[in-house]
Protein backbone atom coordinates (compact mmCIF):
# COMPACT_ATOMS: atom_id res chain seq x y z
CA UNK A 1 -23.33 7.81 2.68
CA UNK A 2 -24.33 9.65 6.07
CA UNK A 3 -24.20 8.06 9.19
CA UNK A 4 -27.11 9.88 11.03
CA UNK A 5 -28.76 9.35 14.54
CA UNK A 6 -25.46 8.40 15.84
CA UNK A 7 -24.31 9.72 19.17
CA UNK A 8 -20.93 9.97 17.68
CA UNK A 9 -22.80 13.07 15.67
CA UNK A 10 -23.70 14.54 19.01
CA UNK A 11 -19.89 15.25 20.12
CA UNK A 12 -18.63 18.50 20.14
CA UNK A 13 -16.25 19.62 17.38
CA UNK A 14 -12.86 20.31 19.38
CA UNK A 15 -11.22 23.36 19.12
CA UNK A 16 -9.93 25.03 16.00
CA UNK A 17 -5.94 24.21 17.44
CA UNK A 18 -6.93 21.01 19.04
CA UNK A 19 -8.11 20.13 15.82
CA UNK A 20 -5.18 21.29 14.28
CA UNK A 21 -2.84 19.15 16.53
CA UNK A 22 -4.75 16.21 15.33
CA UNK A 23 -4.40 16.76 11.28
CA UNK A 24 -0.93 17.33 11.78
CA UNK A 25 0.33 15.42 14.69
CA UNK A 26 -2.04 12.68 16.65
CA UNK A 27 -3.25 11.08 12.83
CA UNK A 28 0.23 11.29 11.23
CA UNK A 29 1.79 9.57 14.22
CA UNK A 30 0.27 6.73 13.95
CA UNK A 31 -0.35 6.23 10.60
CA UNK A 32 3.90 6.36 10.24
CA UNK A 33 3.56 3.80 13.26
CA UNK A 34 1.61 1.34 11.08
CA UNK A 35 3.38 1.98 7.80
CA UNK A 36 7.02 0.33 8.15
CA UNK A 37 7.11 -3.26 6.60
CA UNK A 38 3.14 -3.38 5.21
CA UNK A 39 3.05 -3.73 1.97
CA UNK A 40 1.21 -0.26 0.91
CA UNK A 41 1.19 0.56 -2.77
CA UNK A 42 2.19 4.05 -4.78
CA UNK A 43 2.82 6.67 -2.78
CA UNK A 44 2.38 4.91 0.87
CA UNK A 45 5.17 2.26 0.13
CA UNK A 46 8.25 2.96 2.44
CA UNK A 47 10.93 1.39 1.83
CA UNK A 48 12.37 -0.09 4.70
CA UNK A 49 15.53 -1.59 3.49
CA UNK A 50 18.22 0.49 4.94
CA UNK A 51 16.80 -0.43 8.23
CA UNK A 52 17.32 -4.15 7.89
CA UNK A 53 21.15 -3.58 8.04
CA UNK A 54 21.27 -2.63 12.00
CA UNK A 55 22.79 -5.20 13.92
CA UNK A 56 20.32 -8.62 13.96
CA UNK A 57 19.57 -9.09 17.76
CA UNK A 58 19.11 -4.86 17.46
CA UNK A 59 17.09 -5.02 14.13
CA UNK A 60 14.35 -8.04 15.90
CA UNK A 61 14.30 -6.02 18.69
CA UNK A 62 12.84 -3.22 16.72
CA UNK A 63 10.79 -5.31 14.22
CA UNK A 64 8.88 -6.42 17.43
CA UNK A 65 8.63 -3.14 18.79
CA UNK A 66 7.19 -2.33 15.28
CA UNK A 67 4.95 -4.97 15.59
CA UNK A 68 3.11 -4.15 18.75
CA UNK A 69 3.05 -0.64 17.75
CA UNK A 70 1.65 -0.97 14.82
CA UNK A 71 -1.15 -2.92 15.72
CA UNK A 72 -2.00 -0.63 18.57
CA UNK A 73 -1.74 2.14 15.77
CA UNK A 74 -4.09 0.56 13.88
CA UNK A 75 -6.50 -0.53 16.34
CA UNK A 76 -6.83 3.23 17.57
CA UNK A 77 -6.93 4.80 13.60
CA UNK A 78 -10.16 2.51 13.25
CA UNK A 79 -11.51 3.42 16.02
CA UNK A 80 -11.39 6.95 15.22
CA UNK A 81 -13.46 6.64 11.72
CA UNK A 82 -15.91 5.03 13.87
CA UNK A 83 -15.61 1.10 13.88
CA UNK A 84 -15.13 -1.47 16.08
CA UNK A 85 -16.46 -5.00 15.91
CA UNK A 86 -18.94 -7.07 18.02
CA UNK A 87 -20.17 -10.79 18.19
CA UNK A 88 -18.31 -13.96 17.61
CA UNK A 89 -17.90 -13.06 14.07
CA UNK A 90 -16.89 -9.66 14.48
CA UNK A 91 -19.40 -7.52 12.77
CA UNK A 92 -18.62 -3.89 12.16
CA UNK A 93 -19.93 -1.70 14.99
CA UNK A 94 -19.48 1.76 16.26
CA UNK A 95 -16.94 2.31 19.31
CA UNK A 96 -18.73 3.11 22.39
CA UNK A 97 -18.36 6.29 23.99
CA UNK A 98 -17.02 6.63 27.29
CA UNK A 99 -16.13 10.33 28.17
CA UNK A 100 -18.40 12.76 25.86
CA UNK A 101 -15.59 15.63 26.61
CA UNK A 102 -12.53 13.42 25.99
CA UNK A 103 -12.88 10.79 23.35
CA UNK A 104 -12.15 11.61 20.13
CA UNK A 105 -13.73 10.30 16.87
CA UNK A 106 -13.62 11.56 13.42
CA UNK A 107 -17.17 13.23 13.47
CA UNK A 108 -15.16 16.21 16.49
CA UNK A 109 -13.08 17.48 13.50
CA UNK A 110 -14.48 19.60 10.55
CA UNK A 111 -15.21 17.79 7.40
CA UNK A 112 -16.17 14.09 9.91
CA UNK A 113 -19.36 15.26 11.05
CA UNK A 114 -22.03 12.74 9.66
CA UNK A 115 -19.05 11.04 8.35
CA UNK A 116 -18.09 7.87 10.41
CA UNK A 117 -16.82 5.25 8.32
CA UNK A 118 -20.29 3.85 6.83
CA UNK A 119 -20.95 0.01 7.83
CA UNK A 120 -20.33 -1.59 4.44
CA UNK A 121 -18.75 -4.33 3.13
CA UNK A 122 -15.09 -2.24 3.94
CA UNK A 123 -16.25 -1.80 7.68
CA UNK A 124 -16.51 -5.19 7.55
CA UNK A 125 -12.30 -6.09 7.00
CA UNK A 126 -11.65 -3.04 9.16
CA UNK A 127 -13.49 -4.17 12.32
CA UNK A 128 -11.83 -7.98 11.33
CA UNK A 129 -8.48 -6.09 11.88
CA UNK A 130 -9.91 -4.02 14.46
CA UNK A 131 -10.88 -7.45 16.09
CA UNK A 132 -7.80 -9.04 15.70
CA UNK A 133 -5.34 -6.09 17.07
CA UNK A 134 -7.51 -6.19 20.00
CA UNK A 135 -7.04 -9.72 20.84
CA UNK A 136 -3.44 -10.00 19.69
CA UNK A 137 -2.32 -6.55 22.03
CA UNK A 138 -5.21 -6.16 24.39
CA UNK A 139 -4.23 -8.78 26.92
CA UNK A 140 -2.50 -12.24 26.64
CA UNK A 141 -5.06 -14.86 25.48
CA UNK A 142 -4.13 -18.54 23.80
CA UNK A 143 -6.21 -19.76 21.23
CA UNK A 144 -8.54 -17.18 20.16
CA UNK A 145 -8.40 -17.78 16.95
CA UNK A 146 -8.48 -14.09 16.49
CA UNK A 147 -8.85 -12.36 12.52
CA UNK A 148 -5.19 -12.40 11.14
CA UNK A 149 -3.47 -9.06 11.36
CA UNK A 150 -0.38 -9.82 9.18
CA UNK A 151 1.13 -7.30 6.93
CA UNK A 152 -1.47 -7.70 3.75
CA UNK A 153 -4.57 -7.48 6.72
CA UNK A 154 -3.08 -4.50 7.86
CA UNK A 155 -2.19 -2.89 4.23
CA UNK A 156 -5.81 -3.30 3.17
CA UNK A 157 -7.26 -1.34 6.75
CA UNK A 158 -4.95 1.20 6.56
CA UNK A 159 -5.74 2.06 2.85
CA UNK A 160 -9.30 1.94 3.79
CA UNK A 161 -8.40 4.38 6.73
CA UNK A 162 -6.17 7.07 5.04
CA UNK A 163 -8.66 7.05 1.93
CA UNK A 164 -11.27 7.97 4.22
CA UNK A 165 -9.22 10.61 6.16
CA UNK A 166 -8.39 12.16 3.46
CA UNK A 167 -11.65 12.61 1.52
CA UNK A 168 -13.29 13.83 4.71
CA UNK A 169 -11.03 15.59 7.60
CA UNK A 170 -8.48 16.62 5.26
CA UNK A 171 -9.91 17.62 1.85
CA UNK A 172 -12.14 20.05 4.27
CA UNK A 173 -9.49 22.07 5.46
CA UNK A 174 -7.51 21.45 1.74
CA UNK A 175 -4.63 19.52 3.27
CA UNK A 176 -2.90 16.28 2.00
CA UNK A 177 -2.51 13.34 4.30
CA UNK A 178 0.43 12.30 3.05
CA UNK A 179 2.28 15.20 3.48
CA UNK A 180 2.04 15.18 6.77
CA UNK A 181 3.03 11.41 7.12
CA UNK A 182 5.71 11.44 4.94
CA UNK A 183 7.66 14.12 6.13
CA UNK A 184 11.06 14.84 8.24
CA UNK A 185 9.10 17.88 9.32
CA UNK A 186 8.82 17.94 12.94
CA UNK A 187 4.85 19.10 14.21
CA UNK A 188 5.53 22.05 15.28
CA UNK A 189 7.47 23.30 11.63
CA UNK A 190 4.08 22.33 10.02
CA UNK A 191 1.71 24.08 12.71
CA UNK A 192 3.77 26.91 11.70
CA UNK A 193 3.50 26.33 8.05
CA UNK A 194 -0.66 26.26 8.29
């Protein structure tokens, strides 16, 4: 499904290395932002277990860094396929656009033009979660009753996410996602491995 007449279709692609930077670096980052401690199946689980033996007081620490992290990870991957939510009961919608040159959405790399995440029933949970990582990191609020972003919310968004990534941006240009997620590569060894 296209997504035509959309002034996210009207952005410039970005530069061949700018583009680059983003398959390999910007995308990757904060996918492995969201990943620790959801409950993603196959070949997204990580296992997390070693990291639970740090020192308690060090390890919460950390879990709550995770936390805000990861929902300002996942927040910004959903915005770049191209939803957002509006309305009291958070209906999928398309980010606005607020610098032409500067904002970056999936249709300014190859393979995401006419490709924004289409507004189905799975735009739908993703601008829930979109919704709710807003009002949980955004700014402090008290009883929003905001969409739950717990670990099985944010499992489901981020499969939704990487599944589209990777049939669009990445199959274009014959990369795998994962491989540059799961990796102790740093981004420059993969640049240089293109």
């Amino acid at each position: 499904m296209t997504n035509s007449n959309s002034p996210h279709d009207s952005l410039s692609l970005l530069s061949p290395d700018d583009q680059k930077q983003w398959l390999v670096e910007h995308i990757p980052h904060r996918i492995r932002a969201v990943l620790p401690g959801i409950p993603m199946t196959g070949v997204w689980a990580v296992n997390w277990g070693a990291a639970v033996q740090a020192d308690p007081i060090a390890f919460r620490c950390m879990g709550n860094a995770i936390w805000e992290g990861r929902l300002a990870s996942m927040r910004w991957l959903i915005i770049l396929v191209g939803i957002s939510a509006m309305g009291s009961n958070w209906e999928p919608a398309r980010p606005s656009i607020f610098d032409r040159d500067k904002d970056v959405f999936i249709t300014r790399i190859d393979g995401g033009q006419l490709r924004l995440f289409p507004l189905d029933d799975n735009a739908k949970i993703l601008a829930r979660v979109w919704a709710g990582c807003s009002k949980a990191t955004a700014h402090p609020t008290n009883r929003t009753a905001h969409p739950k972003v717990d670990e099985p919310e944010l499992a489901a968004a981020l499969t939704l996410v990487v599944t589209h990534l990777q049939d669009t941006i990445y199959a274009k240009v014959g990369k795998s996602l994962i491989d540059f997620v799961l990796t102790m590569k740093s981004a420059q060894q993969l640049l240089a491995e293109w």
